[in-house]
N, C-alpha and C. Protein backbone atom coordinates (compact mmCIF):
# COMPACT_ATOMS: atom_id res chain seq x y z
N UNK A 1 -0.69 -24.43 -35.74
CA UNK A 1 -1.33 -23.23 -35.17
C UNK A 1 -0.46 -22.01 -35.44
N UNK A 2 -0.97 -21.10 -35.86
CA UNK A 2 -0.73 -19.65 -36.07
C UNK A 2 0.14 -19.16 -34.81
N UNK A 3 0.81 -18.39 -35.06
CA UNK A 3 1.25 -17.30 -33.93
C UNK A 3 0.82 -16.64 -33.38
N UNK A 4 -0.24 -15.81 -34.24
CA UNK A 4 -1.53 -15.12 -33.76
C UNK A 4 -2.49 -15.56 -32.75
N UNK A 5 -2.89 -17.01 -33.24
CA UNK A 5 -3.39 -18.15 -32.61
C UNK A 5 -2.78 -18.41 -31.13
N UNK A 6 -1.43 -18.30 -31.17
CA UNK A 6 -0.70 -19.01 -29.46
C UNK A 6 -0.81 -17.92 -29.08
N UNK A 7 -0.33 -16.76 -29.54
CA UNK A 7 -0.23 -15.60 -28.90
C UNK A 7 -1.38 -14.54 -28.61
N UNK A 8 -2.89 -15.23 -28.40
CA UNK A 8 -3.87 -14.96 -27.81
C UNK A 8 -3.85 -14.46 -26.48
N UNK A 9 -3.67 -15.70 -25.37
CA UNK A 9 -3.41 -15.49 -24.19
C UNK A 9 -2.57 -14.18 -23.86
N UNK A 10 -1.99 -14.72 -24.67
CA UNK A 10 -0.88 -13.38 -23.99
C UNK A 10 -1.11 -11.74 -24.48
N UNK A 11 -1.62 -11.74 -25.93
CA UNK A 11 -2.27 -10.37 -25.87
C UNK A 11 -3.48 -10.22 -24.85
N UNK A 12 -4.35 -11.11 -24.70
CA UNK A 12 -5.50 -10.37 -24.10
C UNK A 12 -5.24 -10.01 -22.37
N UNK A 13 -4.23 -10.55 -21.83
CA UNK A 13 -3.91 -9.84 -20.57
C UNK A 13 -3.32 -8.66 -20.17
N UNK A 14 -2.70 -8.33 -21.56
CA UNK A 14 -1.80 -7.01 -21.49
C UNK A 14 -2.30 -5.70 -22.20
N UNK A 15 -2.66 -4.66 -21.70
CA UNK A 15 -2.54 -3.68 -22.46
C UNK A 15 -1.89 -2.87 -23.15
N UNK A 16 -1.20 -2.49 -24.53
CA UNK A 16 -0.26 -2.31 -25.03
C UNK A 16 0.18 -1.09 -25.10
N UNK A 17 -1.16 -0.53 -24.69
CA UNK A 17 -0.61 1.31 -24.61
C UNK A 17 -0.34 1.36 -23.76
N UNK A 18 -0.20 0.55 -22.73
CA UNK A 18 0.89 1.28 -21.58
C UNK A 18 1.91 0.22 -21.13
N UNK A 19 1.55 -0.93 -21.31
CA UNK A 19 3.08 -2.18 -20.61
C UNK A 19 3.86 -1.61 -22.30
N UNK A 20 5.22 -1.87 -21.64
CA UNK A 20 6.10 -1.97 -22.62
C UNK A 20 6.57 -3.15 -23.20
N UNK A 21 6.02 -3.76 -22.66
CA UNK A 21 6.34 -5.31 -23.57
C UNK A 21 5.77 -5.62 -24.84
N UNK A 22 6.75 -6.09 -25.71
CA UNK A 22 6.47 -6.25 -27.26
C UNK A 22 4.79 -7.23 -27.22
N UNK A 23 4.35 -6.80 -28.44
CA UNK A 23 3.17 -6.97 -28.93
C UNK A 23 3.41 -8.10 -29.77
N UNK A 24 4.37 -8.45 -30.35
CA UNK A 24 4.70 -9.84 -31.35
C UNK A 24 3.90 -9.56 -32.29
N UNK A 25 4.97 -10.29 -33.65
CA UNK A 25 4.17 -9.75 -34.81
C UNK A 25 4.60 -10.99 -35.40
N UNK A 26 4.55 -11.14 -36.84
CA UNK A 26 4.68 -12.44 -37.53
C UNK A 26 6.50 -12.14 -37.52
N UNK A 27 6.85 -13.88 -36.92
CA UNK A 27 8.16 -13.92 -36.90
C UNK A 27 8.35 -15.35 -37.41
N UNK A 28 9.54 -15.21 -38.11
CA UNK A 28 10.05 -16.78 -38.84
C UNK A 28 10.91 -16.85 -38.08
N UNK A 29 11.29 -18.69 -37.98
CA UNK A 29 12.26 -19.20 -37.64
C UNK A 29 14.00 -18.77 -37.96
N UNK A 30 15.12 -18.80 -37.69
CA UNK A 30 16.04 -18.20 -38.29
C UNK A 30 17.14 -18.92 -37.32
N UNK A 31 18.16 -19.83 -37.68
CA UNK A 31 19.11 -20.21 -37.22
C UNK A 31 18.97 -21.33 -36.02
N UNK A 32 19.93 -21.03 -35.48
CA UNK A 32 19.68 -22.11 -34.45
C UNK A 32 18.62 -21.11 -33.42
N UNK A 33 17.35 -22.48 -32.47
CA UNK A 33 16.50 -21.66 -31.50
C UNK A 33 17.36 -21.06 -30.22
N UNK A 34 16.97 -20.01 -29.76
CA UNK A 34 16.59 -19.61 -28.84
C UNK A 34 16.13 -20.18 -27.43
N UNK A 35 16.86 -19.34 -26.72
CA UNK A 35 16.79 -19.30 -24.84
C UNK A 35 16.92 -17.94 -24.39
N UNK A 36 15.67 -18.23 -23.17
CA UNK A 36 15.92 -16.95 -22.20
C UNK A 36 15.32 -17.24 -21.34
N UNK A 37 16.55 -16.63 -20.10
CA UNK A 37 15.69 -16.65 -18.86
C UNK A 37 15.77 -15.21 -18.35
N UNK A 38 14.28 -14.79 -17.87
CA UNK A 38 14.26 -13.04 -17.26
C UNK A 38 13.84 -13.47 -15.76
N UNK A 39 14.46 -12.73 -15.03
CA UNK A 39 14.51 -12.52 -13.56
C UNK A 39 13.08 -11.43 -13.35
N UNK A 40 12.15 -11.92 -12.76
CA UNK A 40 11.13 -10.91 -12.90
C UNK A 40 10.59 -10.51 -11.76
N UNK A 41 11.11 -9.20 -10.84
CA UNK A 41 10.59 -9.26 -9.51
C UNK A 41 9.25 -8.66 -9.77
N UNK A 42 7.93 -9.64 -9.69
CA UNK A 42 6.44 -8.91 -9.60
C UNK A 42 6.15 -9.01 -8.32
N UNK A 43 4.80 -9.74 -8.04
CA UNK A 43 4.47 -9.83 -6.53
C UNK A 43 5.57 -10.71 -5.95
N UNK A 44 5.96 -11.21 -6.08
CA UNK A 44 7.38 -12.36 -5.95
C UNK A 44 7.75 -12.73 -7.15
N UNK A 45 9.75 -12.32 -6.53
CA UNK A 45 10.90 -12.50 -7.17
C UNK A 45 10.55 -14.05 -7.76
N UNK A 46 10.45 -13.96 -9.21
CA UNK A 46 10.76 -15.65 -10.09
C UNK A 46 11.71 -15.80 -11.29
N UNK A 47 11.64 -16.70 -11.94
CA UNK A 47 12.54 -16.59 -13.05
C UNK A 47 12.15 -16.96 -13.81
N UNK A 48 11.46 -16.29 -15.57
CA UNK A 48 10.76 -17.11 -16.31
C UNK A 48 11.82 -17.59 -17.55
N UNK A 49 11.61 -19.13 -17.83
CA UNK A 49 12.70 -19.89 -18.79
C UNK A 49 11.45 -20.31 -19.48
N UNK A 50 12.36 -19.58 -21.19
CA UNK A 50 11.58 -19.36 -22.41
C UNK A 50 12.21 -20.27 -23.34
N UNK A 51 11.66 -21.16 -23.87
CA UNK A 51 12.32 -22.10 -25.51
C UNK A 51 11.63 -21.62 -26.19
N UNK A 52 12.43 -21.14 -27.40
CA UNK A 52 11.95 -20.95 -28.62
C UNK A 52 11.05 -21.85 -29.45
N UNK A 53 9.88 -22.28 -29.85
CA UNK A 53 9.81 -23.50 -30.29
C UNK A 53 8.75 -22.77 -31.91
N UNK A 54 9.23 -23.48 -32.75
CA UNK A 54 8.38 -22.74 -33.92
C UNK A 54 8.27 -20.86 -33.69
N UNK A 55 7.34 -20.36 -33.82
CA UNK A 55 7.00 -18.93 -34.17
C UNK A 55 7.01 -18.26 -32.50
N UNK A 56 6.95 -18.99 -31.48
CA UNK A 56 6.66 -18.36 -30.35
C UNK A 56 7.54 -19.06 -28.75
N UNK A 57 7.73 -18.10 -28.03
CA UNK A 57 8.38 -19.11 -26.96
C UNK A 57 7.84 -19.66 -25.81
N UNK A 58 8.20 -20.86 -25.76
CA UNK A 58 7.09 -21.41 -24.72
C UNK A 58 7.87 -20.96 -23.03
N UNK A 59 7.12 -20.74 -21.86
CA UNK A 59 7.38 -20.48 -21.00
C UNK A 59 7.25 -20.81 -19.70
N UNK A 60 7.84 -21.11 -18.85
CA UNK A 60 7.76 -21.66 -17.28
C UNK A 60 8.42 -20.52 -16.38
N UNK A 61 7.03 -20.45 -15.25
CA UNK A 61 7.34 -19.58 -14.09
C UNK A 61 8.21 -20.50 -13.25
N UNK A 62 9.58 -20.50 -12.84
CA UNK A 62 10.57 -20.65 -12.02
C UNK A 62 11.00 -19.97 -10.78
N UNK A 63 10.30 -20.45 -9.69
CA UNK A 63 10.01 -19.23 -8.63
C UNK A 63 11.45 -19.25 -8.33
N UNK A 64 12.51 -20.49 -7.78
CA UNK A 64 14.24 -20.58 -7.62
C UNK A 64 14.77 -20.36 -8.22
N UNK A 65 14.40 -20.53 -9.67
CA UNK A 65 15.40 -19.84 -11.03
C UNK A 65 16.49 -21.38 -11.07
N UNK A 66 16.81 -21.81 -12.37
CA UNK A 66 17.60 -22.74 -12.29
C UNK A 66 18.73 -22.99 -12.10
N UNK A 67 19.02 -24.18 -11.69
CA UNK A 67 20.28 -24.89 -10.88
C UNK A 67 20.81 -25.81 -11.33
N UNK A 68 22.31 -25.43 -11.40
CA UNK A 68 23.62 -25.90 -11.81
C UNK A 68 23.98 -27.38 -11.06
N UNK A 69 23.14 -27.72 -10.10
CA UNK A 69 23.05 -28.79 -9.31
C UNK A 69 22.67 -29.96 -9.80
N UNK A 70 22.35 -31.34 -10.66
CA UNK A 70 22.06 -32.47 -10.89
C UNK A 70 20.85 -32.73 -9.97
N UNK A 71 21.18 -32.44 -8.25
CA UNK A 71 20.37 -33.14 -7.31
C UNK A 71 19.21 -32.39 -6.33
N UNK A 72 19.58 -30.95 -7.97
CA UNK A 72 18.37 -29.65 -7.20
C UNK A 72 16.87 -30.05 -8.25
N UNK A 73 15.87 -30.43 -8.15
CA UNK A 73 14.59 -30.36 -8.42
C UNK A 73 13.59 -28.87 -8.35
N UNK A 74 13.89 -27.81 -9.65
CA UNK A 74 12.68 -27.13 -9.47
C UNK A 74 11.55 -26.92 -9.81
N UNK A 75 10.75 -26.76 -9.85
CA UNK A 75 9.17 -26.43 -10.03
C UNK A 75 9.45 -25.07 -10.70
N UNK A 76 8.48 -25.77 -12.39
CA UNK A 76 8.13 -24.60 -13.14
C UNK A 76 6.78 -25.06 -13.72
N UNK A 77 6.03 -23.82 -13.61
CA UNK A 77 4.81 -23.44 -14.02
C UNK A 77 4.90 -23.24 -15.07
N UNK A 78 4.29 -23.98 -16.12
CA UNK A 78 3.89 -23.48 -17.56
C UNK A 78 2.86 -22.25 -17.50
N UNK A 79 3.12 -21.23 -18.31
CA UNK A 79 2.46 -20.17 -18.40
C UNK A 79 2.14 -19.78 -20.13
N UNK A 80 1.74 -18.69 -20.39
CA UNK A 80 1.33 -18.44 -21.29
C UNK A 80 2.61 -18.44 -23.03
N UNK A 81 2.13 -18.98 -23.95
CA UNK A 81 3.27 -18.65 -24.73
C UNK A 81 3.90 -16.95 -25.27
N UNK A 82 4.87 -16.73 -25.50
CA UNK A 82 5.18 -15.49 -25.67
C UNK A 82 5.99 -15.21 -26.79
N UNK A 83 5.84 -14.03 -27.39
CA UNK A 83 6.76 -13.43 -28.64
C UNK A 83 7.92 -13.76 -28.91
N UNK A 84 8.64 -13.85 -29.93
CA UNK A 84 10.14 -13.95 -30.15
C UNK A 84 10.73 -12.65 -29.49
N UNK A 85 10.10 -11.74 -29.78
CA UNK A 85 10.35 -10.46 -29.71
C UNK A 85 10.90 -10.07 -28.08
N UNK A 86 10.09 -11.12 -27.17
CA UNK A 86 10.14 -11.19 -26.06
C UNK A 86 11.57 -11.26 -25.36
N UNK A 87 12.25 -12.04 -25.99
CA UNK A 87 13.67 -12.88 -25.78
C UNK A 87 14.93 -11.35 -24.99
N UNK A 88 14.60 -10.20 -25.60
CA UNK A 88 15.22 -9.11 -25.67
C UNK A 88 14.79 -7.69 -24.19
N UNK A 89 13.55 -8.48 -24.23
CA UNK A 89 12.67 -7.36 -23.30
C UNK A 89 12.98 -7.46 -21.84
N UNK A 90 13.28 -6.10 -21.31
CA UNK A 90 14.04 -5.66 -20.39
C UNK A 90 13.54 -4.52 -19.59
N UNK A 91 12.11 -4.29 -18.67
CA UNK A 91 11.97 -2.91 -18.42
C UNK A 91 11.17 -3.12 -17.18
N UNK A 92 10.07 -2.17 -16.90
CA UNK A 92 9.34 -2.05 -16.02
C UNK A 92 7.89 -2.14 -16.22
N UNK A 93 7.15 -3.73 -16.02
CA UNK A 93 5.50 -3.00 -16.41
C UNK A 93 4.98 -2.85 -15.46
N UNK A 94 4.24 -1.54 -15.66
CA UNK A 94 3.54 -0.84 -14.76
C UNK A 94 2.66 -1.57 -13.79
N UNK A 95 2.44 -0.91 -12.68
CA UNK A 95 1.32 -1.12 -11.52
C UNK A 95 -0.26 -1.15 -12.32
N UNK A 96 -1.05 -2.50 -11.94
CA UNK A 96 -2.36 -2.36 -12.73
C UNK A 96 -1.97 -3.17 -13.78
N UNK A 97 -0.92 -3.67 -14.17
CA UNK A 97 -0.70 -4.39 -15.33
C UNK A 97 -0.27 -5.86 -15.07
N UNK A 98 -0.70 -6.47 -15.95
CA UNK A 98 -0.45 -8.20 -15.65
C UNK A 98 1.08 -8.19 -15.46
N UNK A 99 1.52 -8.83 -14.40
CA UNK A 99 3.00 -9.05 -14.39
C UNK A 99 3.61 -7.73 -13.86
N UNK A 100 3.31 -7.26 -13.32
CA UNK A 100 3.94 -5.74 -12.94
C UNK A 100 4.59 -5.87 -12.10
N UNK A 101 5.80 -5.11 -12.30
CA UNK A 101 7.31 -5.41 -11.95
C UNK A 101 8.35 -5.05 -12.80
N UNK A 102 9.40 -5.28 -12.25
CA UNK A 102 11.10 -5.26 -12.87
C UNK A 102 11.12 -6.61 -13.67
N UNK A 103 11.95 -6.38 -14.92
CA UNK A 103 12.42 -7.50 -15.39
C UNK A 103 13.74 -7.28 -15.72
N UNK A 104 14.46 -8.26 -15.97
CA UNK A 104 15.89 -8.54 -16.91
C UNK A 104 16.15 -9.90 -17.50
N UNK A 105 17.18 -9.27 -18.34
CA UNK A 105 17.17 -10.79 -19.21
C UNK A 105 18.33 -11.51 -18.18
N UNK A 106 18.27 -12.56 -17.39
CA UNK A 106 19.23 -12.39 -16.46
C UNK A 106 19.99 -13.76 -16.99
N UNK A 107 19.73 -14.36 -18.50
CA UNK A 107 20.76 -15.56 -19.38
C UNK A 107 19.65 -15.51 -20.53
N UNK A 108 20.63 -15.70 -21.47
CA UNK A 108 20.05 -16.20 -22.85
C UNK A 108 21.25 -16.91 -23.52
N UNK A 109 20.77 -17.53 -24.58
CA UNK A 109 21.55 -18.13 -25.53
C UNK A 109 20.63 -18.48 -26.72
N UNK A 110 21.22 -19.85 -27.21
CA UNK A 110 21.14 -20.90 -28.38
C UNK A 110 20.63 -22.15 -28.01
N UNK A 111 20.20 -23.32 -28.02
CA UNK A 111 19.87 -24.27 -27.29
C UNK A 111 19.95 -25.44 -28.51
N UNK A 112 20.17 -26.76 -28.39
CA UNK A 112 19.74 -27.91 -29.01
C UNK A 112 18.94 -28.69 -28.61
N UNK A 113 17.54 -29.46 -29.34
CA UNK A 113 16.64 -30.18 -28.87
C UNK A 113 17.65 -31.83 -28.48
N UNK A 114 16.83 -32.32 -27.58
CA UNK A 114 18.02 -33.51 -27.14
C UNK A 114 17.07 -34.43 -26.93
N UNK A 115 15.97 -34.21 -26.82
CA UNK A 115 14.10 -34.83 -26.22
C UNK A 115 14.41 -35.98 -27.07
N UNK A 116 14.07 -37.19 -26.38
CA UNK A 116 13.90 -38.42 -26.52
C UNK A 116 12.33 -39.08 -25.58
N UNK A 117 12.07 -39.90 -26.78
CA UNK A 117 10.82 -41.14 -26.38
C UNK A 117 11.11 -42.00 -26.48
N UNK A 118 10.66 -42.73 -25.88
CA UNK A 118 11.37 -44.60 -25.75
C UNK A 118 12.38 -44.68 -26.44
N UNK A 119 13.76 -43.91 -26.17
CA UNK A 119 14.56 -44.03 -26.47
C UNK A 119 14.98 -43.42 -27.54
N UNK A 120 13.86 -42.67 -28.73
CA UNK A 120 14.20 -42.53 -29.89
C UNK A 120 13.88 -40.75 -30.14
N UNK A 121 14.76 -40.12 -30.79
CA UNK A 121 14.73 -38.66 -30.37
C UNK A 121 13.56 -38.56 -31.21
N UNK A 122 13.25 -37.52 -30.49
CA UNK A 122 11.37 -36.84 -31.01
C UNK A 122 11.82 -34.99 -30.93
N UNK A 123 10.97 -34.60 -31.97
CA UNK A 123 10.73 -32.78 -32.32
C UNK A 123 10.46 -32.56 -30.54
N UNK A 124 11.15 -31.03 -30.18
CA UNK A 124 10.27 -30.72 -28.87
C UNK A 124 9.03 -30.63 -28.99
N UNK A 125 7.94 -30.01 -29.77
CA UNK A 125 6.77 -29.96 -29.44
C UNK A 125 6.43 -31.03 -29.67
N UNK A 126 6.62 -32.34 -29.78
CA UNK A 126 5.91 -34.05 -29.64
C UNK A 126 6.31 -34.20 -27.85
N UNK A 127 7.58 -33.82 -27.63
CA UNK A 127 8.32 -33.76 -25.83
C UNK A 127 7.19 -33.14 -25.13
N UNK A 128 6.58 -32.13 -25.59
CA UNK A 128 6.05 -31.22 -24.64
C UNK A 128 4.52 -32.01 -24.37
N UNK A 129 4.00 -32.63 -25.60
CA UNK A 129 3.04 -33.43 -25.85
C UNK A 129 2.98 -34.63 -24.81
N UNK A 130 4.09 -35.09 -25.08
CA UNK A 130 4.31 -36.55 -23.79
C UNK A 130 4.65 -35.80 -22.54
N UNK A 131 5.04 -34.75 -21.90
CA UNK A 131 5.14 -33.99 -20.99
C UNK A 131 6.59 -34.21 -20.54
N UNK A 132 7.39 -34.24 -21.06
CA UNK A 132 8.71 -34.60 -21.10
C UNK A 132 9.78 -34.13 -22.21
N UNK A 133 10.65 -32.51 -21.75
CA UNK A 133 11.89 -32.40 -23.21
C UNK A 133 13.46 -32.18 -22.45
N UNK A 134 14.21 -32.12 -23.06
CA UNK A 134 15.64 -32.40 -22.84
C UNK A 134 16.06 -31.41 -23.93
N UNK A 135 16.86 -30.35 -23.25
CA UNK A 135 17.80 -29.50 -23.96
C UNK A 135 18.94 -29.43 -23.80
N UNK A 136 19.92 -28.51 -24.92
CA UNK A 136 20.80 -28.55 -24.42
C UNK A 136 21.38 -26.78 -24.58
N UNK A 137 21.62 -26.39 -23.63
CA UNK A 137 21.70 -24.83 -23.25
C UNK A 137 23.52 -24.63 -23.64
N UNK A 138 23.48 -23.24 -24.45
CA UNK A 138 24.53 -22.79 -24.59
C UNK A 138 24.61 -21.14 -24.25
N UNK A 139 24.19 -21.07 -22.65
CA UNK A 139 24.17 -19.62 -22.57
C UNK A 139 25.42 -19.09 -22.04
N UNK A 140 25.39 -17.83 -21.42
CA UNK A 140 26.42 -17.48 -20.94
C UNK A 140 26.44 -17.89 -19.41
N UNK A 141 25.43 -18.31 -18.73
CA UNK A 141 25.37 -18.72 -17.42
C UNK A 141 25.32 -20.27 -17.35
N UNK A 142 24.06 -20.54 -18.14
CA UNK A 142 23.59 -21.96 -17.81
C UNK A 142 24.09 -22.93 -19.41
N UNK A 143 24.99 -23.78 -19.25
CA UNK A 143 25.39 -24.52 -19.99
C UNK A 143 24.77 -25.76 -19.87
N UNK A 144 24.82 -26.50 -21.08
CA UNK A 144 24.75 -28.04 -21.09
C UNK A 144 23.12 -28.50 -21.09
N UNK A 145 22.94 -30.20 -20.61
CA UNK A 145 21.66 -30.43 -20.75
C UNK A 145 21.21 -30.21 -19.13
N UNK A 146 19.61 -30.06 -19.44
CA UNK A 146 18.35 -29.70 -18.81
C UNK A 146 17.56 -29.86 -19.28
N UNK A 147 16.30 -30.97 -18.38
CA UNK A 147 15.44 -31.53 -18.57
C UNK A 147 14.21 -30.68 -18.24
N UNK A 148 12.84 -30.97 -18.49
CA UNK A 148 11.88 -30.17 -18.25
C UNK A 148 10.47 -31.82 -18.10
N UNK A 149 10.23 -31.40 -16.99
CA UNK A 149 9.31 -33.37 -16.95
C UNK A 149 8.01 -32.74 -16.40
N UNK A 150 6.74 -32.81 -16.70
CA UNK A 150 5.46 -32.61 -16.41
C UNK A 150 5.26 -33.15 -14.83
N UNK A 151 4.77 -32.86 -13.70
CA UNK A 151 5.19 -32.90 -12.76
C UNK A 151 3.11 -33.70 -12.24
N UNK A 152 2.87 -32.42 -12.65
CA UNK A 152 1.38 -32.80 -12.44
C UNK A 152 0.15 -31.64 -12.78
N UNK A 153 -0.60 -32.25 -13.88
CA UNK A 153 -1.85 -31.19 -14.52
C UNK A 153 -2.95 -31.29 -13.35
N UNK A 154 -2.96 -29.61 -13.25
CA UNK A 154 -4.40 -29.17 -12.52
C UNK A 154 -4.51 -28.07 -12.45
N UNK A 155 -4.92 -26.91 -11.79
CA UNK A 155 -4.97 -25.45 -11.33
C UNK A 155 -3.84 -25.16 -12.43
N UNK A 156 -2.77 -25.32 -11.92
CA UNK A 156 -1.62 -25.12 -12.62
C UNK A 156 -1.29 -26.16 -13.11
N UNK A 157 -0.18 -26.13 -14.46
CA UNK A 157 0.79 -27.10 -15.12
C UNK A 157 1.53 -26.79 -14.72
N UNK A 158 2.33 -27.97 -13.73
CA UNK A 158 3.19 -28.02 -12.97
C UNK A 158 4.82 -28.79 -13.36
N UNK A 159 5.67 -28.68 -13.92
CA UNK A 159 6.78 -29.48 -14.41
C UNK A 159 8.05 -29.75 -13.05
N UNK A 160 8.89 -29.98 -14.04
CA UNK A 160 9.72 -30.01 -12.80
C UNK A 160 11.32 -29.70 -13.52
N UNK A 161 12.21 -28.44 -13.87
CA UNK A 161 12.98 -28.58 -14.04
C UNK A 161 14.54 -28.70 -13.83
N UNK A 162 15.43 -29.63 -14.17
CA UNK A 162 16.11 -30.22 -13.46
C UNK A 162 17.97 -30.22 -14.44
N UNK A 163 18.67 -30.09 -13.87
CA UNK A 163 20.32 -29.77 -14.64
C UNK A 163 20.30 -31.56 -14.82
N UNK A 164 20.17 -31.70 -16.13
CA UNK A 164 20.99 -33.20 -16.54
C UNK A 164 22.50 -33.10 -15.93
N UNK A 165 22.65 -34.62 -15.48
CA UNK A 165 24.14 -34.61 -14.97
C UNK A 165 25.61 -34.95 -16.31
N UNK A 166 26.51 -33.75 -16.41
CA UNK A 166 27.11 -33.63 -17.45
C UNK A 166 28.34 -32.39 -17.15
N UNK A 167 29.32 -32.64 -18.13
CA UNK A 167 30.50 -31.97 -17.46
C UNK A 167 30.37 -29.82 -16.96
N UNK A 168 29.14 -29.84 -17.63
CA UNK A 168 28.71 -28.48 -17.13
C UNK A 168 28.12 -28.36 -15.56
N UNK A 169 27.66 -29.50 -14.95
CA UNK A 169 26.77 -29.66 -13.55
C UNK A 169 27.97 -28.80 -12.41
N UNK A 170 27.34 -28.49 -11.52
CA UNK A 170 28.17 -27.98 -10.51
C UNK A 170 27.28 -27.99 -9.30
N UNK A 171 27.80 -28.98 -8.29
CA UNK A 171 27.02 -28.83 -7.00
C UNK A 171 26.92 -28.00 -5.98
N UNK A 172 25.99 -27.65 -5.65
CA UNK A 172 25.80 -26.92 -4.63
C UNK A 172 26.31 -25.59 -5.34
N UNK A 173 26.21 -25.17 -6.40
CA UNK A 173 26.48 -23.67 -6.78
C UNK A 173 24.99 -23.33 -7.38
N UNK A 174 24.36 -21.75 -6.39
CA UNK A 174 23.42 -21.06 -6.61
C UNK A 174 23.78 -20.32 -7.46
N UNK A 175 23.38 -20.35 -8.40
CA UNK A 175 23.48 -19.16 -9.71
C UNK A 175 22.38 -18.15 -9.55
N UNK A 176 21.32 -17.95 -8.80
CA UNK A 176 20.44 -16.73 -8.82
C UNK A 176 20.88 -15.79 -7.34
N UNK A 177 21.73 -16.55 -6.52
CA UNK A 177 22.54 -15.58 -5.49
C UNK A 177 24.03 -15.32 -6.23
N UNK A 178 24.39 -15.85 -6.75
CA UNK A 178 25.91 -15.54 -7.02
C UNK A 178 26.04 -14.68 -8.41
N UNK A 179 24.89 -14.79 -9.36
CA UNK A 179 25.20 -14.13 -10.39
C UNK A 179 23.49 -12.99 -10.96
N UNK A 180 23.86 -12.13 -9.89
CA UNK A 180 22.39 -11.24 -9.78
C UNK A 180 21.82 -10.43 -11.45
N UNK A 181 22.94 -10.40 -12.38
CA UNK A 181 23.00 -9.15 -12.93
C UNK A 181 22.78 -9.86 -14.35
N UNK A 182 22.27 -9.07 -15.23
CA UNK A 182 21.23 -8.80 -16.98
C UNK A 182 22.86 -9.33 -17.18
N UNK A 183 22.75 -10.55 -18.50
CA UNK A 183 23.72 -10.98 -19.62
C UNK A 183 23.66 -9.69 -20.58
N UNK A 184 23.13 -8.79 -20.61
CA UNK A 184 22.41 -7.78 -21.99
C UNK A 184 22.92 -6.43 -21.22
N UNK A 185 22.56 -5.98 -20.50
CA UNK A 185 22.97 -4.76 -19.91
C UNK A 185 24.02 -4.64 -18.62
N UNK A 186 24.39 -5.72 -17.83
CA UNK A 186 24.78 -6.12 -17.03
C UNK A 186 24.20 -5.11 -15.90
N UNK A 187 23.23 -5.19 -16.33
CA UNK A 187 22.34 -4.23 -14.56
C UNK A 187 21.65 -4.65 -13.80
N UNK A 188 20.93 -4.96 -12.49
CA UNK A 188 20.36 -5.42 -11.52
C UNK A 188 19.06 -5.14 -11.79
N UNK A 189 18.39 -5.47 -11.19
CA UNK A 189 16.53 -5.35 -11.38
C UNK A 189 16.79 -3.52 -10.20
N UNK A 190 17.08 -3.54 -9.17
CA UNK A 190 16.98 -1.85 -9.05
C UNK A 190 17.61 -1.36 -9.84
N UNK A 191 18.83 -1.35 -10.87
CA UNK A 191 19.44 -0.40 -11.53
C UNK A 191 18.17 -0.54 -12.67
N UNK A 192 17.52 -1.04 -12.76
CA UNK A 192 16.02 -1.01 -14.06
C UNK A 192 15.67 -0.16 -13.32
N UNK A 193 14.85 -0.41 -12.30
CA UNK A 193 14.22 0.27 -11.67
C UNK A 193 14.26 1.38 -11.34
N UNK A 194 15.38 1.94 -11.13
CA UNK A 194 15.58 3.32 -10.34
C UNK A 194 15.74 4.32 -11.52
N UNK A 195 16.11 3.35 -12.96
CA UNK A 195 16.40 4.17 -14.48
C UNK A 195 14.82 4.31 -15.03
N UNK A 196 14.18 3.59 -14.33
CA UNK A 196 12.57 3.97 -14.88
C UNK A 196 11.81 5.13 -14.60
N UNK A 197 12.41 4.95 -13.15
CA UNK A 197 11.80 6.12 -12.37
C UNK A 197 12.29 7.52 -12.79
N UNK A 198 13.53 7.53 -13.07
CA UNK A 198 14.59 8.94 -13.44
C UNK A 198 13.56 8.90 -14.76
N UNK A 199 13.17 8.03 -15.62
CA UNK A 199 12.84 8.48 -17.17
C UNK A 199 11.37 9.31 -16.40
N UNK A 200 10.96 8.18 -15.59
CA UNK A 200 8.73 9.05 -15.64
C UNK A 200 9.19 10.50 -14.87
N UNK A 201 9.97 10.62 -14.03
CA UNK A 201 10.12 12.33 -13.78
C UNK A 201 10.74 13.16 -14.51
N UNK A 202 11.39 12.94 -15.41
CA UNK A 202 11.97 13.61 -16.52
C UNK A 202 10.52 14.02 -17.76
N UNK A 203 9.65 13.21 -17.61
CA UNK A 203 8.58 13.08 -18.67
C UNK A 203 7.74 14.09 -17.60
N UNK A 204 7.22 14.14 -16.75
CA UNK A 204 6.78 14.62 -15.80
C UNK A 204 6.68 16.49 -16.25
């Protein structure tokens, strides 16, 4: 499937003349894939964690944002696939607009596929197929492996993602209270915010 093709959903919710979020265009693969997680306060504070997979990144709404814990279990919502372009995007979409809110890139990196089937390693998109992938994260926050396990299809696609236990694990350490601030700008969702507002009265 096309890029154009995945990235349906996601154009037709957004309007482009006014959200600032990239529009995605034809993008090739290039090096090792891609990770990101953006802190996105809309109607409620979540955290969306993006894998690169082929031309587009696949995505889960993370309302706790993930944990450095082995014995923390969170719930992520599969959501729509999104741009490469996306990986970088950092701003404010407007009121009236899908997703409207603050964002930041609040970790990114590099990642290795680690996804295994009966034992025998499989491509992620065959993982995502059996509802089951295994990565391995090299960001600046979240290191090491993390699993992603299909939890239960209905209303929502529901997964469940979880810190493989490995010399990166750390218990009982909250990484979305202890480490608030953008890997990219090192700014807070109000320091976005309050720089959005200074730009629309300046335009004003």
């Amino acid at each position: 499937m096309s890029a154009t093709s995945r990235l349906r959903a996601y154009r037709e919710k957004r309007d482009f003349s006014r959200t600032p979020e990239p529009k995605g265009g034809p993008s090739g693969r290039l090096g090792m894939p891609r990770f990101v997680v953006q802190k996105h306060q809309a109607t409620t504070l979540h955290y969306d964690f993006r894998l690169q997979v082929g031309s587009v990144m696949k995505s889960w709404s993370v309302p706790k944002g993930p944990s450095l814990d082995p014995t923390v279990k969170r719930l992520a919502v599969a959501t729509e696939d999104h741009p490469l372009e996306y990986q970088t995007f950092e701003g404010v979409i407007p009121e009236g607009e899908y997703g409207a809110g603050t964002v930041i890139v609040w970790d990114a990196g590099t990642f290795q596929d680690i996804t295994e089937h009966d034992g025998r390693p499989v491509p992620l998109e065959q993982g995502l197929r059996h509802g089951h992938v295994a990565v391995w994260l090299k960001g600046k926050k979240l290191k090491g492996g993390f699993a992603l396990t299909r939890w239960r299809r209905g209303k929502q696609d529901a997964w469940l993602l979880v810190k493989m236990q490995d010399a990166e694990s750390v218990p009982g350490r909250d990484l979305a209270r202890t480490e608030p601030r953008s890997v990219r700008t090192d700014r807070t969702l109000e320091d976005v915010a309050r720089l959005a507002r200074r730009a629309a009265r300046q335009r004003q």
